[in-house]
PDB file of N, CA and C in Angstrom:
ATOM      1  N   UNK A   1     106.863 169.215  79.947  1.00  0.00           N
ATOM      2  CA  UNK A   1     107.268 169.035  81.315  1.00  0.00           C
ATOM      3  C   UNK A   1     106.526 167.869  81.959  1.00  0.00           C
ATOM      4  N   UNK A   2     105.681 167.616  81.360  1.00  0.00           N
ATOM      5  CA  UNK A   2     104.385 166.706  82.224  1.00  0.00           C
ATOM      6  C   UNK A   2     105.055 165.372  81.443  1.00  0.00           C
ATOM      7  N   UNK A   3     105.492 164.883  80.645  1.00  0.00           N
ATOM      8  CA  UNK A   3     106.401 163.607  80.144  1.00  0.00           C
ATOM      9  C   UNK A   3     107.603 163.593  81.280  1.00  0.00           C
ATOM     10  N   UNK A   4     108.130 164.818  81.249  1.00  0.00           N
ATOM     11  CA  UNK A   4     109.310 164.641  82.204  1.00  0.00           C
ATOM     12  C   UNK A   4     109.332 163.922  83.579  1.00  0.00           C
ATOM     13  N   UNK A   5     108.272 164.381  84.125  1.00  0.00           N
ATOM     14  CA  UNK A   5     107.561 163.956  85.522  1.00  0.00           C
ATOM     15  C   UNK A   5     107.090 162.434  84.882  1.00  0.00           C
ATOM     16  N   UNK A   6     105.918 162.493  84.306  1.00  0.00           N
ATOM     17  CA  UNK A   6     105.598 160.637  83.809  1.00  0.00           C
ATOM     18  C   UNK A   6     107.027 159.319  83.705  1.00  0.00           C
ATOM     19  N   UNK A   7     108.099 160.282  83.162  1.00  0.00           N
ATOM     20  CA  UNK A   7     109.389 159.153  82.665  1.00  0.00           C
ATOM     21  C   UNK A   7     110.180 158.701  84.041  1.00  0.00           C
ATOM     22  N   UNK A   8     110.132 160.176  85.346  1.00  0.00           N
ATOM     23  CA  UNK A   8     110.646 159.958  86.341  1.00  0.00           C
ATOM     24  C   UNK A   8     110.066 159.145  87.477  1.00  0.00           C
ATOM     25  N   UNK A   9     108.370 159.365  86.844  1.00  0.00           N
ATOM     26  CA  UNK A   9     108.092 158.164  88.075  1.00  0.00           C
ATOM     27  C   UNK A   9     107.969 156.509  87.726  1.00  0.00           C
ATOM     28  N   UNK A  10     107.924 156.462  86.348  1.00  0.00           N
ATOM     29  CA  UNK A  10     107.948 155.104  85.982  1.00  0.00           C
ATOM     30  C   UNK A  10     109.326 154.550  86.205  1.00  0.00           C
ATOM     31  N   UNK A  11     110.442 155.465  86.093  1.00  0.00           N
ATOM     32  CA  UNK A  11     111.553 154.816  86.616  1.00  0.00           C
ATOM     33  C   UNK A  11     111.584 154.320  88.076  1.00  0.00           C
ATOM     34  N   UNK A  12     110.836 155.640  88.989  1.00  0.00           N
ATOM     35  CA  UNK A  12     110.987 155.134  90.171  1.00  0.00           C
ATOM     36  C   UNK A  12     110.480 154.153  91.010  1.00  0.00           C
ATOM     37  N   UNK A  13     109.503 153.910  90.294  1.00  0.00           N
ATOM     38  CA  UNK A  13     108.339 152.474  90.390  1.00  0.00           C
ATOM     39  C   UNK A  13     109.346 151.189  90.286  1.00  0.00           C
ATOM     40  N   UNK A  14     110.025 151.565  88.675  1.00  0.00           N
ATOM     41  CA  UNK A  14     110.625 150.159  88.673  1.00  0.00           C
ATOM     42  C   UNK A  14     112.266 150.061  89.763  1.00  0.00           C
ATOM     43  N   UNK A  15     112.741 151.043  90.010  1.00  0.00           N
ATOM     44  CA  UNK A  15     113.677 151.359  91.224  1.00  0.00           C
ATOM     45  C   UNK A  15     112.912 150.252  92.244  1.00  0.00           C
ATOM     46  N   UNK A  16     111.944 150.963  92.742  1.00  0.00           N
ATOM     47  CA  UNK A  16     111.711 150.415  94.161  1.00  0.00           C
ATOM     48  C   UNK A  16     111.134 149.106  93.959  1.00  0.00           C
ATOM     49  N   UNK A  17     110.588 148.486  92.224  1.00  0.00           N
ATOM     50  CA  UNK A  17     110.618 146.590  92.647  1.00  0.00           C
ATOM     51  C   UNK A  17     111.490 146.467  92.193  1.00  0.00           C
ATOM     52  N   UNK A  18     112.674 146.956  91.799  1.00  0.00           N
ATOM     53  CA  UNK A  18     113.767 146.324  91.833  1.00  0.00           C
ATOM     54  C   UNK A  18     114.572 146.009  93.058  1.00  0.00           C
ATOM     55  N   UNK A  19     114.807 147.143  93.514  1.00  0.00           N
ATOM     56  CA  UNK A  19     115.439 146.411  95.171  1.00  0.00           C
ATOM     57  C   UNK A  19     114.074 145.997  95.934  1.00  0.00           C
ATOM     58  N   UNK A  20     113.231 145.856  96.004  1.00  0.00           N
ATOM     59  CA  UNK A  20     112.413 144.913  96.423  1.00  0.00           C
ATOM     60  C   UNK A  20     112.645 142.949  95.994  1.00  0.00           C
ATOM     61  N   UNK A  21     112.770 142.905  94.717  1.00  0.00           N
ATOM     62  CA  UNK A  21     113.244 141.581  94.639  1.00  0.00           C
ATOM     63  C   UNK A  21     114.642 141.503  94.762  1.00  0.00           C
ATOM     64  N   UNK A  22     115.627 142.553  95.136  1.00  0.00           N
ATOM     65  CA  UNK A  22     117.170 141.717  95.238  1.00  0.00           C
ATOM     66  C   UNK A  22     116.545 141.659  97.045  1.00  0.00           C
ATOM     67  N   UNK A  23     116.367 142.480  97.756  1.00  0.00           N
ATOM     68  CA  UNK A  23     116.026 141.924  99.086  1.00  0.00           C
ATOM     69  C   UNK A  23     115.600 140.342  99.474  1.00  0.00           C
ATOM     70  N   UNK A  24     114.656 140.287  98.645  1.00  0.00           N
ATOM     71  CA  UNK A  24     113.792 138.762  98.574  1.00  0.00           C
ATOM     72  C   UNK A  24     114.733 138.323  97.867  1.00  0.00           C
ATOM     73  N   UNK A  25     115.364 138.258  97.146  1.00  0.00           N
ATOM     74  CA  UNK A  25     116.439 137.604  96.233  1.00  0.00           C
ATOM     75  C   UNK A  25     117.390 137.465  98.067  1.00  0.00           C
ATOM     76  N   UNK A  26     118.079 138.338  98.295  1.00  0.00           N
ATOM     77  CA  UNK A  26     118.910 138.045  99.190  1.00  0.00           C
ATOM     78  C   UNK A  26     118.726 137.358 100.400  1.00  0.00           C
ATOM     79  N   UNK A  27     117.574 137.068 100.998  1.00  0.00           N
ATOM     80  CA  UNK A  27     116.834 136.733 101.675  1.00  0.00           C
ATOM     81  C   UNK A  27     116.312 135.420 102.021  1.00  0.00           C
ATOM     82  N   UNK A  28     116.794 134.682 100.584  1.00  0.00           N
ATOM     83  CA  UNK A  28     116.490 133.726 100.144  1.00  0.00           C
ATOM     84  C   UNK A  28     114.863 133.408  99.863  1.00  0.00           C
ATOM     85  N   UNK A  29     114.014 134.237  99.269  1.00  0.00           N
ATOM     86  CA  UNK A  29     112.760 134.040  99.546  1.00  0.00           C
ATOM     87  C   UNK A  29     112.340 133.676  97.872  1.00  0.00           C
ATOM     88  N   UNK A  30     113.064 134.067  96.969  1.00  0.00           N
ATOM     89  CA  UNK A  30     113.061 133.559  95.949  1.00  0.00           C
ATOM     90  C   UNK A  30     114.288 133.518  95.131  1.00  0.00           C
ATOM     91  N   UNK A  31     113.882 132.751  93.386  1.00  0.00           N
ATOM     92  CA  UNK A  31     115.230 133.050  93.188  1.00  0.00           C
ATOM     93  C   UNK A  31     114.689 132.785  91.595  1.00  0.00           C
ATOM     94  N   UNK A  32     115.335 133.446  91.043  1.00  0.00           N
ATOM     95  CA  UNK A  32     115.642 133.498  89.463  1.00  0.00           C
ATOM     96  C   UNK A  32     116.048 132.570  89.222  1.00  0.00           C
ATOM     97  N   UNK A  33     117.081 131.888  88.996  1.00  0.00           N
ATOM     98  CA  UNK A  33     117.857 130.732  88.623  1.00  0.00           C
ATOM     99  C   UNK A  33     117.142 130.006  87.387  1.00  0.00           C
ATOM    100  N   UNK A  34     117.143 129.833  86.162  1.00  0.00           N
ATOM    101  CA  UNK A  34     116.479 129.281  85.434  1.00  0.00           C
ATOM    102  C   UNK A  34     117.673 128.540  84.242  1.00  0.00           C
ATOM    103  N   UNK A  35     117.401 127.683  83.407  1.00  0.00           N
ATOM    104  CA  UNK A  35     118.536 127.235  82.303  1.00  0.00           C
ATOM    105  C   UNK A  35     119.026 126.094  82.928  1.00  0.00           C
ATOM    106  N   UNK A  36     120.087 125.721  81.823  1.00  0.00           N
ATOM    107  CA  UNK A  36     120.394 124.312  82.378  1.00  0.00           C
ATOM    108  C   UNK A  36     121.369 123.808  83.454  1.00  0.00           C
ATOM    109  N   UNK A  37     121.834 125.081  84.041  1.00  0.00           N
ATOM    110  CA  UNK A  37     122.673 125.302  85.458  1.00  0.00           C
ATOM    111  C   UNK A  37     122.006 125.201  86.534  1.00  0.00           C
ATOM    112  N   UNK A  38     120.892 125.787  86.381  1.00  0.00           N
ATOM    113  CA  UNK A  38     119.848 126.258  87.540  1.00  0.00           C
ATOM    114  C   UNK A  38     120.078 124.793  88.694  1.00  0.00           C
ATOM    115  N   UNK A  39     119.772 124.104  88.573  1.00  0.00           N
ATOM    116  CA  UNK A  39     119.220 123.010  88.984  1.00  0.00           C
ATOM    117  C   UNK A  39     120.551 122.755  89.969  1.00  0.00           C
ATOM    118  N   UNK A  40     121.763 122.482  89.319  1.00  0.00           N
ATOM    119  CA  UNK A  40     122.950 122.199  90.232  1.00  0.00           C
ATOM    120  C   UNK A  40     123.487 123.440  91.064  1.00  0.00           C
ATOM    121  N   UNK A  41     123.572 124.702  90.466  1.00  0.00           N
ATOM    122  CA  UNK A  41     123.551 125.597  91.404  1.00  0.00           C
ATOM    123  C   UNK A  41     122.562 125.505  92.398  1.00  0.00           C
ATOM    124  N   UNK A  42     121.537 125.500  92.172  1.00  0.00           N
ATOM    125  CA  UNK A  42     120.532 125.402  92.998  1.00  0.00           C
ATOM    126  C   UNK A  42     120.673 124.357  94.264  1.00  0.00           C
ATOM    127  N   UNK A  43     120.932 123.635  94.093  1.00  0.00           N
ATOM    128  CA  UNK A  43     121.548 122.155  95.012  1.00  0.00           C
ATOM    129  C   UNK A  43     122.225 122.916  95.831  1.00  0.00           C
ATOM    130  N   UNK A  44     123.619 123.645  95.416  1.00  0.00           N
ATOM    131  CA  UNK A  44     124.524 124.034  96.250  1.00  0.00           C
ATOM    132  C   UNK A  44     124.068 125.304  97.073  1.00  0.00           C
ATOM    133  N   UNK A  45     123.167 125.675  96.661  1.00  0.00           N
ATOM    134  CA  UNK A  45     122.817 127.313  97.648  1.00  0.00           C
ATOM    135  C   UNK A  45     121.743 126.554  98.798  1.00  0.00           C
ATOM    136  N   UNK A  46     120.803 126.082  97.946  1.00  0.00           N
ATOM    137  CA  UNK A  46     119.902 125.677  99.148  1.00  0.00           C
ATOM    138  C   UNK A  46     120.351 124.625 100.055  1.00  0.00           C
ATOM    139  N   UNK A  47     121.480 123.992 100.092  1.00  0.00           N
ATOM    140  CA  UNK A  47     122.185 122.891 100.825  1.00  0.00           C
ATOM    141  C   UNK A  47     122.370 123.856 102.084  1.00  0.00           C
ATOM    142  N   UNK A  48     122.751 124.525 101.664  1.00  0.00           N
ATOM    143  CA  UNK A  48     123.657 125.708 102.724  1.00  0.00           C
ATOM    144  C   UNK A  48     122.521 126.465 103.718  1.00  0.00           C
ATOM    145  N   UNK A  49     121.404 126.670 102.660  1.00  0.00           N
ATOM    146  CA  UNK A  49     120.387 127.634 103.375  1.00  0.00           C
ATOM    147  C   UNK A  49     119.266 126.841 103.691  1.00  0.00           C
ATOM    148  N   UNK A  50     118.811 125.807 103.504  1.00  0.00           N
ATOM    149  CA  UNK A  50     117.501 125.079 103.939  1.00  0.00           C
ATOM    150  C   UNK A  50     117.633 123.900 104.425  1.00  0.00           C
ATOM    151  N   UNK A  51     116.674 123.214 105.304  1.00  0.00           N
ATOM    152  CA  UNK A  51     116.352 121.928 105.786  1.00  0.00           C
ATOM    153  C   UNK A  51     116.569 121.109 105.029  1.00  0.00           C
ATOM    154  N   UNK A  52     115.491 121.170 104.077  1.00  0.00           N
ATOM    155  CA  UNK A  52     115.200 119.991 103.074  1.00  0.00           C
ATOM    156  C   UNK A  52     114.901 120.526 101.943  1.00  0.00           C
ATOM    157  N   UNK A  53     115.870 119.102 101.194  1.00  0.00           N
ATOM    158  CA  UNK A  53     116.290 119.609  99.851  1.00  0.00           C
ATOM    159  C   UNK A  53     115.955 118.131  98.913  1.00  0.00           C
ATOM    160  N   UNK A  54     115.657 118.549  97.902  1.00  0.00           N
ATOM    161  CA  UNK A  54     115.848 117.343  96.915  1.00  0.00           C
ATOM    162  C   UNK A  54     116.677 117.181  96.005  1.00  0.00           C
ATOM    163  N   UNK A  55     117.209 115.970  96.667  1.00  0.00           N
ATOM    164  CA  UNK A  55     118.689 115.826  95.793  1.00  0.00           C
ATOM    165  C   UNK A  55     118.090 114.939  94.354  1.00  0.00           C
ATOM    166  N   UNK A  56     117.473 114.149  94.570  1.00  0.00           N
ATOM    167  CA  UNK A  56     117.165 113.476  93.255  1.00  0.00           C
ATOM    168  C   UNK A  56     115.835 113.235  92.842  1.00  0.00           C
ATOM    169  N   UNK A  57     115.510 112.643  91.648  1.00  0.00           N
ATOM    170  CA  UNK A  57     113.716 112.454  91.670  1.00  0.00           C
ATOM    171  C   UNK A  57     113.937 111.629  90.400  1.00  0.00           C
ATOM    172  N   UNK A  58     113.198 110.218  90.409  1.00  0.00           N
ATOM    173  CA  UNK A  58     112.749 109.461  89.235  1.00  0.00           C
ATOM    174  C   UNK A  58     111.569 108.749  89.293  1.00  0.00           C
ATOM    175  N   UNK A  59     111.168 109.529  88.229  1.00  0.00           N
ATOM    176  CA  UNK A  59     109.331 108.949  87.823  1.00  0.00           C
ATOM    177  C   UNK A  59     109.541 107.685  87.308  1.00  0.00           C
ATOM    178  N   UNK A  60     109.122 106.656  88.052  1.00  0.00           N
ATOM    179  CA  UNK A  60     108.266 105.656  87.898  1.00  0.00           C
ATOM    180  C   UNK A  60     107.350 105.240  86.754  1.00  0.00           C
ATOM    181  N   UNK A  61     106.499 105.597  86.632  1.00  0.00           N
ATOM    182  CA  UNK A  61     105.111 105.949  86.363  1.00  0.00           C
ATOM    183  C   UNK A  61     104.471 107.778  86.325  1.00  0.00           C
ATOM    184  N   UNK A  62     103.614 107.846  85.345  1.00  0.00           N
ATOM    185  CA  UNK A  62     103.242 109.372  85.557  1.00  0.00           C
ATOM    186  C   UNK A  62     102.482 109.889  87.322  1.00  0.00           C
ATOM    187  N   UNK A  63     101.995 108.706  87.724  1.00  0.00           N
ATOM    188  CA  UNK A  63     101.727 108.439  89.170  1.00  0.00           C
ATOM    189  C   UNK A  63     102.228 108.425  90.499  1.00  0.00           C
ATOM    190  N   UNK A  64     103.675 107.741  89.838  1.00  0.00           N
ATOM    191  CA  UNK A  64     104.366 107.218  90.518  1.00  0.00           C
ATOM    192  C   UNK A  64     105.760 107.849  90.815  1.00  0.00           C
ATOM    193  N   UNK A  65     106.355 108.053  91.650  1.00  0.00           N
ATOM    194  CA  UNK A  65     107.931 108.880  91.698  1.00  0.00           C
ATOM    195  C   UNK A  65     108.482 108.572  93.400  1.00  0.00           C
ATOM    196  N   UNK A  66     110.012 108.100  93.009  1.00  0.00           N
ATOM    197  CA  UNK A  66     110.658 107.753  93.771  1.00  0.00           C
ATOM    198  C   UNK A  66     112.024 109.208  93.906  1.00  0.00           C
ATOM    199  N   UNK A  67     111.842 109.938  95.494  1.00  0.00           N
ATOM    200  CA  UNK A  67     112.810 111.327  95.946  1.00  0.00           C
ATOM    201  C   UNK A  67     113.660 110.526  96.490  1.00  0.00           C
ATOM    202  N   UNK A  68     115.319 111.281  96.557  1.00  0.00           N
ATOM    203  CA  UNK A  68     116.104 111.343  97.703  1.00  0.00           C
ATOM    204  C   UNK A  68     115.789 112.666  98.316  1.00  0.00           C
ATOM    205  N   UNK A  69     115.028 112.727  99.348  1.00  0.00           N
ATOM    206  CA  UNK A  69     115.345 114.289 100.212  1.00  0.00           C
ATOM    207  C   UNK A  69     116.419 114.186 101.652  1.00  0.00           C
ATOM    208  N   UNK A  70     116.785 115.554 101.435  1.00  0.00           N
ATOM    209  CA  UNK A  70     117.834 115.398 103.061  1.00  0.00           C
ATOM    210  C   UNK A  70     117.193 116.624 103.339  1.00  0.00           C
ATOM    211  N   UNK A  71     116.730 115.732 104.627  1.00  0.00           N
ATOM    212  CA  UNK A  71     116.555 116.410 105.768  1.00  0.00           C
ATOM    213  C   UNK A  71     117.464 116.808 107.020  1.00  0.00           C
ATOM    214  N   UNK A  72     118.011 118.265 107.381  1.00  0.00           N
ATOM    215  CA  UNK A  72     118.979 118.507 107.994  1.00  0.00           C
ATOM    216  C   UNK A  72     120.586 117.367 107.573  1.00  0.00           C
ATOM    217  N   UNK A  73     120.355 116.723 108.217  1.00  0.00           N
ATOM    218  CA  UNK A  73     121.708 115.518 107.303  1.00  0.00           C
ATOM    219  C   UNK A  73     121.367 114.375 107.770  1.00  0.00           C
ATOM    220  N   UNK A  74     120.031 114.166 107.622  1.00  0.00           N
ATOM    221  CA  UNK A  74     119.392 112.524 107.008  1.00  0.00           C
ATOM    222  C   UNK A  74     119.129 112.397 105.314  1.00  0.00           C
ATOM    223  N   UNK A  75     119.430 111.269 105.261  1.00  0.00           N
ATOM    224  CA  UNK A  75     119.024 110.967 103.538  1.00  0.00           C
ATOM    225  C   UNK A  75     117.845 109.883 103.536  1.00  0.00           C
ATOM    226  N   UNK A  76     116.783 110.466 103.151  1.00  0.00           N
ATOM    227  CA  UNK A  76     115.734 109.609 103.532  1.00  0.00           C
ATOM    228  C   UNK A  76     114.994 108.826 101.752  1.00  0.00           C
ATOM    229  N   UNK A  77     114.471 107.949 101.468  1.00  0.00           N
ATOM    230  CA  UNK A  77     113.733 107.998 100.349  1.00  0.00           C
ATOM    231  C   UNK A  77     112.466 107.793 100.144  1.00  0.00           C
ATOM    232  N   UNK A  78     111.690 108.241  99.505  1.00  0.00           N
ATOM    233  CA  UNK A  78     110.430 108.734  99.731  1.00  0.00           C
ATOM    234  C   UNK A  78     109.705 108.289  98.129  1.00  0.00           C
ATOM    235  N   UNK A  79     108.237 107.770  98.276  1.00  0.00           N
ATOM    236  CA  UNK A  79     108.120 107.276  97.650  1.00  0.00           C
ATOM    237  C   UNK A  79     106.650 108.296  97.089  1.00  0.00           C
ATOM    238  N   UNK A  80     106.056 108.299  96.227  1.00  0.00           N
ATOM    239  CA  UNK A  80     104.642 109.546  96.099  1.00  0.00           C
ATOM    240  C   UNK A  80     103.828 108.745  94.912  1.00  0.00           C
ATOM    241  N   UNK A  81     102.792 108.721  95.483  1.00  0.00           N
ATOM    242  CA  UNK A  81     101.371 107.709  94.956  1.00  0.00           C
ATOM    243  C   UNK A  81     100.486 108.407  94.905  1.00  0.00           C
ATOM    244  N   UNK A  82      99.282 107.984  94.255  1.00  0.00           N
ATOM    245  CA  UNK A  82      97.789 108.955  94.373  1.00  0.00           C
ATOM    246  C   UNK A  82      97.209 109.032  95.403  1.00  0.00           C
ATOM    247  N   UNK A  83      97.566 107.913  96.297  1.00  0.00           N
ATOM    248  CA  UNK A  83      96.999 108.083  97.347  1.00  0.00           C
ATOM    249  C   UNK A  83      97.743 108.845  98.463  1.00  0.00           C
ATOM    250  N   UNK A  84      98.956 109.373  98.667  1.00  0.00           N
ATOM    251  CA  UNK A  84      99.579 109.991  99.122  1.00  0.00           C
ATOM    252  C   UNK A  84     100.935 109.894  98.941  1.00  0.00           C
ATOM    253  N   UNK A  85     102.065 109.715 100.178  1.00  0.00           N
ATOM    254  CA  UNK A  85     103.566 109.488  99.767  1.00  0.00           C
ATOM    255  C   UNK A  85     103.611 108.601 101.283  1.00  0.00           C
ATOM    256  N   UNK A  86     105.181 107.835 101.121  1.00  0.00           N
ATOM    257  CA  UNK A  86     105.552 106.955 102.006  1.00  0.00           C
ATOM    258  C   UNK A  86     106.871 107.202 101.714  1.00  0.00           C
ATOM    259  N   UNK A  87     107.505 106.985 103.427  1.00  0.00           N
ATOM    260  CA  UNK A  87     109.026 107.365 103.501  1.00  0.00           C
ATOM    261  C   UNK A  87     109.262 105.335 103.233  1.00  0.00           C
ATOM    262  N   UNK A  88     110.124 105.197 102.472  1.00  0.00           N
ATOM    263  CA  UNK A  88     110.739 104.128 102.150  1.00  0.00           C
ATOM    264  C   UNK A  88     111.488 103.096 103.331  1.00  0.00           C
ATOM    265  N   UNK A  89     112.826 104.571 103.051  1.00  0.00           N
ATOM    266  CA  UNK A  89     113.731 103.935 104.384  1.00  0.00           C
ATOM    267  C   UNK A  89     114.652 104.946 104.666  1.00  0.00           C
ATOM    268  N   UNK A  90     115.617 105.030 105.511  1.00  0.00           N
ATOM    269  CA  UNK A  90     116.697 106.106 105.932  1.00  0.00           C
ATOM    270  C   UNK A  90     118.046 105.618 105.077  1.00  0.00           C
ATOM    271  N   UNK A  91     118.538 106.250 104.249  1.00  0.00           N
ATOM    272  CA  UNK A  91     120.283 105.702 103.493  1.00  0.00           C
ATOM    273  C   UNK A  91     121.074 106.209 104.444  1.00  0.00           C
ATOM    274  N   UNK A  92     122.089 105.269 104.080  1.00  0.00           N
ATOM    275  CA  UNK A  92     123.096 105.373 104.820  1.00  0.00           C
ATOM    276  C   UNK A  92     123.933 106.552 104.479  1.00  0.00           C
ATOM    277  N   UNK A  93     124.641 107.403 105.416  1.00  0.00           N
ATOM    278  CA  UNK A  93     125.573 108.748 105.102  1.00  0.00           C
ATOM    279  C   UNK A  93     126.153 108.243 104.017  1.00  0.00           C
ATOM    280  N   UNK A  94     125.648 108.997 102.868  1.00  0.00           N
ATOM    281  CA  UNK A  94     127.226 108.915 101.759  1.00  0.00           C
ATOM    282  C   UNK A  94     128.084 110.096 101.718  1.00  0.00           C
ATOM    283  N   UNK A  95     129.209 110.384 101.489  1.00  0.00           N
ATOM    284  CA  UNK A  95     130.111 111.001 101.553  1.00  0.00           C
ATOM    285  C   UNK A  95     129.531 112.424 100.217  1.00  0.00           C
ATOM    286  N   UNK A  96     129.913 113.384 101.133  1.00  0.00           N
ATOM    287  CA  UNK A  96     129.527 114.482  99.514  1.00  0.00           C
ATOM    288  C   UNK A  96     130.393 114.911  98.604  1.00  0.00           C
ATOM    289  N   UNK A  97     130.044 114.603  97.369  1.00  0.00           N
ATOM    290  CA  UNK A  97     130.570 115.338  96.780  1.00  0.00           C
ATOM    291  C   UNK A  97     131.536 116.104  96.632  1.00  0.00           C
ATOM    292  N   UNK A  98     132.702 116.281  96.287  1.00  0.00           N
ATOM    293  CA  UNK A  98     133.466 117.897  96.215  1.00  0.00           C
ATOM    294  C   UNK A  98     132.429 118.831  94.746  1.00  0.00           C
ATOM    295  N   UNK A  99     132.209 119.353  95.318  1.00  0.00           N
ATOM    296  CA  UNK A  99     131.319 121.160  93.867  1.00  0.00           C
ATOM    297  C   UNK A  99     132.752 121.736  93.714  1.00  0.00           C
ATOM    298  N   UNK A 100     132.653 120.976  92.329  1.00  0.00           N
ATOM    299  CA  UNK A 100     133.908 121.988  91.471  1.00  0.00           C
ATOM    300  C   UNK A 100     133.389 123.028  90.694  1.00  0.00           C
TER     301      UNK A 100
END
């Protein structure tokens, strides 16, 4: 009887972090998303749900890396050094995408 009780509460443990992370899952507070989809799905959810997003990123140098981030619906480019980062310049609106 005493297994019976042990099997029912380890289930219920994992019950309650389970809807604990679909909450935070729903919530947007985190997210699973991993593989070689992740990344473009990812684009399209957080477009919808956050400020700022990074649409692109190319390293330079191991030092060195040049972002597109949008902010609310500026496209800004941003530049990141050892000594800190520098906004480049503001791009001009480009048209988005259709997500097929």
């Amino acid at each position: 009887m005493d297994v019976v009780r042990q099997v029912f509460s380890v289930l219920l443990v994992f019950a309650l972090l389970g809807s604990f992370l679909w909450v935070l899952r729903r919530r947007g507070r985190i997210s699973f998303r991993t593989g070689p989809f992740a990344r473009a799905l990812g684009k399209r959810v957080l477009r919808s749900t956050r400020s700022m997003v990074t649409l692109e990123r190319l390293a330079l140098t191991p030092q060195h890396t040049l972002h597109i981030v949008r902010i609310h619906e500026r496209e800004v480019l941003v530049v990141t050094h050892p000594k800190g980062c520098s906004i480049i310049t503001e791009l001009a609106e480009r048209k988005l995408r259709a997500q097929a």
